[in-house]
C-alpha atoms as a PDB file:
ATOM      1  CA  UNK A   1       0.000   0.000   0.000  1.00  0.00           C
ATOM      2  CA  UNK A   2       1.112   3.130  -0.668  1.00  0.00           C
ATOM      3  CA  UNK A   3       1.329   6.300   2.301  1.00  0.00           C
ATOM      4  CA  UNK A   4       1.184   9.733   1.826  1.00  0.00           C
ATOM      5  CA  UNK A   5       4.643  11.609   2.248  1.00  0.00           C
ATOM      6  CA  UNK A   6       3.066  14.037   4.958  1.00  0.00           C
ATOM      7  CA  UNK A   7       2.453  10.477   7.084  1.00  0.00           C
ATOM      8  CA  UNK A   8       5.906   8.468   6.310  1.00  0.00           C
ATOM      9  CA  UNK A   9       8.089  10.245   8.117  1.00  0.00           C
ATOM     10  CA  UNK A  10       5.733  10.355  11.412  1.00  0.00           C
ATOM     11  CA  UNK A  11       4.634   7.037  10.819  1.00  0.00           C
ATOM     12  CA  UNK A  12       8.378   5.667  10.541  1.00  0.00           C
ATOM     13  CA  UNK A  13       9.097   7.310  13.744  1.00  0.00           C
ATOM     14  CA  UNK A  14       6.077   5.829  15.808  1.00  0.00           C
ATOM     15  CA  UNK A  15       7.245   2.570  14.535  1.00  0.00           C
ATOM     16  CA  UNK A  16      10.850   3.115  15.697  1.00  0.00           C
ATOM     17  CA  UNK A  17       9.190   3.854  19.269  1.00  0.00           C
ATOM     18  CA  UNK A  18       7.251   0.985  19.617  1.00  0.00           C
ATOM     19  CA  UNK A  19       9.810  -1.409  18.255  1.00  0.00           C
ATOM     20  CA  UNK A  20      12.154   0.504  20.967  1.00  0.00           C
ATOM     21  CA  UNK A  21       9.894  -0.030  23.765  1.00  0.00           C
ATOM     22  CA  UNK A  22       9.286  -3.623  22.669  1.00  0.00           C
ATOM     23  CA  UNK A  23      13.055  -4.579  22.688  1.00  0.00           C
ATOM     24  CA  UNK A  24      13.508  -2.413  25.924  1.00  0.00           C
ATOM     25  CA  UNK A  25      10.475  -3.653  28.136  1.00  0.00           C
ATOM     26  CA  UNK A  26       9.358  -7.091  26.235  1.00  0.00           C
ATOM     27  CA  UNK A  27      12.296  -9.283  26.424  1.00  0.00           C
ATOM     28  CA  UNK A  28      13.858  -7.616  28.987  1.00  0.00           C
ATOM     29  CA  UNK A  29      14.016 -11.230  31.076  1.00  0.00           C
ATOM     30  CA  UNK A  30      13.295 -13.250  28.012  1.00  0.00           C
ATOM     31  CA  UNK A  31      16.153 -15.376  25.762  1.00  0.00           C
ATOM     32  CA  UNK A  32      14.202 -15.085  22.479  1.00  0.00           C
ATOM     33  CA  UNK A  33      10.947 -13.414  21.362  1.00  0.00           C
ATOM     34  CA  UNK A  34       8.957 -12.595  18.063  1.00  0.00           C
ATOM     35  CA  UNK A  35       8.065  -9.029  16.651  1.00  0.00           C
ATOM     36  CA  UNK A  36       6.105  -8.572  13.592  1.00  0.00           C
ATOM     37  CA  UNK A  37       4.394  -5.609  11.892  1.00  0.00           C
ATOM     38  CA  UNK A  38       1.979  -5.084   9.629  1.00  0.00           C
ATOM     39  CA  UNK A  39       0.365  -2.336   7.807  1.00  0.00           C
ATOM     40  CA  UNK A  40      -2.432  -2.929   5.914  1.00  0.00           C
ATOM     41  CA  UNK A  41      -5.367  -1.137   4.475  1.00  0.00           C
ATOM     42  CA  UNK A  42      -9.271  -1.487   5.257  1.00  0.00           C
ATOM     43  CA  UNK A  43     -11.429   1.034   3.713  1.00  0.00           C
ATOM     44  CA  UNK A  44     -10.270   4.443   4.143  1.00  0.00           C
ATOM     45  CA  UNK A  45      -7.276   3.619   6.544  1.00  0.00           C
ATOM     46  CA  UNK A  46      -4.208   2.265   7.201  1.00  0.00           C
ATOM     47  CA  UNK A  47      -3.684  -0.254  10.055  1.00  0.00           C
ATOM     48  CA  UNK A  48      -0.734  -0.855  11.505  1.00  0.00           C
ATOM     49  CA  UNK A  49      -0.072  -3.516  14.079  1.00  0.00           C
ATOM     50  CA  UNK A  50       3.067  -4.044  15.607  1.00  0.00           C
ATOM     51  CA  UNK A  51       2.842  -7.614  18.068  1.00  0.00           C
ATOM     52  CA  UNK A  52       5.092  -8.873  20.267  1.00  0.00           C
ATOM     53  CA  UNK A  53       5.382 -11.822  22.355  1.00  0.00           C
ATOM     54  CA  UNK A  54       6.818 -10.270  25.650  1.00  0.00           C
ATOM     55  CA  UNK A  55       5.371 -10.297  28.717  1.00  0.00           C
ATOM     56  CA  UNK A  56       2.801  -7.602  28.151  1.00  0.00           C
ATOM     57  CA  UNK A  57       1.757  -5.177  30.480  1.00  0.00           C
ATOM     58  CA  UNK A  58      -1.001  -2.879  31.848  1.00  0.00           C
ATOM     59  CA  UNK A  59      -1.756   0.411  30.485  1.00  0.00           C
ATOM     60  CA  UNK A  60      -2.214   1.391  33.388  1.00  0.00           C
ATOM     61  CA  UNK A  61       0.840   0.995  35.466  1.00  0.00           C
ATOM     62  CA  UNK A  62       3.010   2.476  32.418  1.00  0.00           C
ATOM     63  CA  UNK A  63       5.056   5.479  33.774  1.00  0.00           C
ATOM     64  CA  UNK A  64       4.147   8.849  30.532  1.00  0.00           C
ATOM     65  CA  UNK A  65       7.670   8.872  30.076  1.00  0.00           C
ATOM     66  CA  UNK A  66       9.630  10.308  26.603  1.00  0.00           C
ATOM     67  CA  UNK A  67       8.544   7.826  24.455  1.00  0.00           C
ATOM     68  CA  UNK A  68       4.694   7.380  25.667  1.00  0.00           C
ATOM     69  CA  UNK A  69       4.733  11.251  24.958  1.00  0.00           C
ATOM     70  CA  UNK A  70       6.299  10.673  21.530  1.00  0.00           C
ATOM     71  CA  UNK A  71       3.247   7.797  20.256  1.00  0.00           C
ATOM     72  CA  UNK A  72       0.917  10.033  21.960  1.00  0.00           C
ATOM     73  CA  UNK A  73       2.220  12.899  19.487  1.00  0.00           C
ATOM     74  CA  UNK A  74       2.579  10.937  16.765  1.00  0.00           C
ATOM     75  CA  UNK A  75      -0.922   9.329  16.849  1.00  0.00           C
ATOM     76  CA  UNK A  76      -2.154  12.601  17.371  1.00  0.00           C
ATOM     77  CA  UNK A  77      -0.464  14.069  14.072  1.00  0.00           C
ATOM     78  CA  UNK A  78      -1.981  11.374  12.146  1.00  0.00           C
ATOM     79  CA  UNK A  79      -5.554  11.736  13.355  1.00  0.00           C
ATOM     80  CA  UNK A  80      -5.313   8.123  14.821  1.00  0.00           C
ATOM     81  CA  UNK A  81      -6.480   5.803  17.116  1.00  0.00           C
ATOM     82  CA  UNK A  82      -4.231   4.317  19.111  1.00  0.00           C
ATOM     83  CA  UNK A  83      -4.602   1.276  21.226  1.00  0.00           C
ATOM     84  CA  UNK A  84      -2.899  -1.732  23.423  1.00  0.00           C
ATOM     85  CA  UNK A  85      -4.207  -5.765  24.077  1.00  0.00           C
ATOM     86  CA  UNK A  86      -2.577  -8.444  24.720  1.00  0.00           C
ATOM     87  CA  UNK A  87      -2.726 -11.280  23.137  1.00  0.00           C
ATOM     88  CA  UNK A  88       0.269 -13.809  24.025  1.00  0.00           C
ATOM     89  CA  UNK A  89       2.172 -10.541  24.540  1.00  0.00           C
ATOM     90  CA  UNK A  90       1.687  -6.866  23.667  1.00  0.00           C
ATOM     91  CA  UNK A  91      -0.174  -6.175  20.289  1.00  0.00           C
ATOM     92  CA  UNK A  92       0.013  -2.320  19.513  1.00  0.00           C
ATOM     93  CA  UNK A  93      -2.759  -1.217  16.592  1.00  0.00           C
ATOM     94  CA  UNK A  94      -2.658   2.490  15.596  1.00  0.00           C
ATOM     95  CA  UNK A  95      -5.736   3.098  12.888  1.00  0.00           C
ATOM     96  CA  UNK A  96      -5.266   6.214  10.892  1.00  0.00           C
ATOM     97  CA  UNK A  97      -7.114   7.536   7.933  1.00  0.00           C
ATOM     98  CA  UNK A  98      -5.511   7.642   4.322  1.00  0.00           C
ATOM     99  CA  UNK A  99      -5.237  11.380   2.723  1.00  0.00           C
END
């Protein structure tokens, strides 16, 4: 599929993040682990989904450092919807419309 200039450059970025946070928090403990993403297009948006099989973790308890600040902006930029499950680790889905 094929993204708009104005969205490649913030997209790449929120994927670095996520990937970051992934390799930093995930596997922290672990000896191996699996991360795969996918962006794909349904109707009028993209979807990405980045999936991990870490340990997971709750929303809740996550400290709003840096790089929570930096998705948050980035998602935000897009006009996206962000959003967490887990699902035999952490599966991040950010769905954004297509210009």
């Amino acid at each position: 599929m094929t993204v708009d200039r104005e969205q490649a450059l913030p997209l790449g970025m929120l994927v670095n993040e996520v990937v970051s946070n992934a390799f930093k928090y995930a596997f922290e403990d672990a000896v191996d682990g699996k991360l795969s993403i996918s962006l794909a297009k349904d109707n009028d948006d993209a979807v990405l989904t980045i999936r991990d099989t870490g340990k997971g973790f709750n929303t809740e308890d996550v400290r709003h450092g840096m790089g929570s600040r930096l998705i948050t902006g980035f998602v935000s930029q897009q006009r996206a919807i962000q959003t967490y499950t887990f699902d035999g680790g952490t599966v991040f889905t950010l769905r954004m419309p297509l210009e």
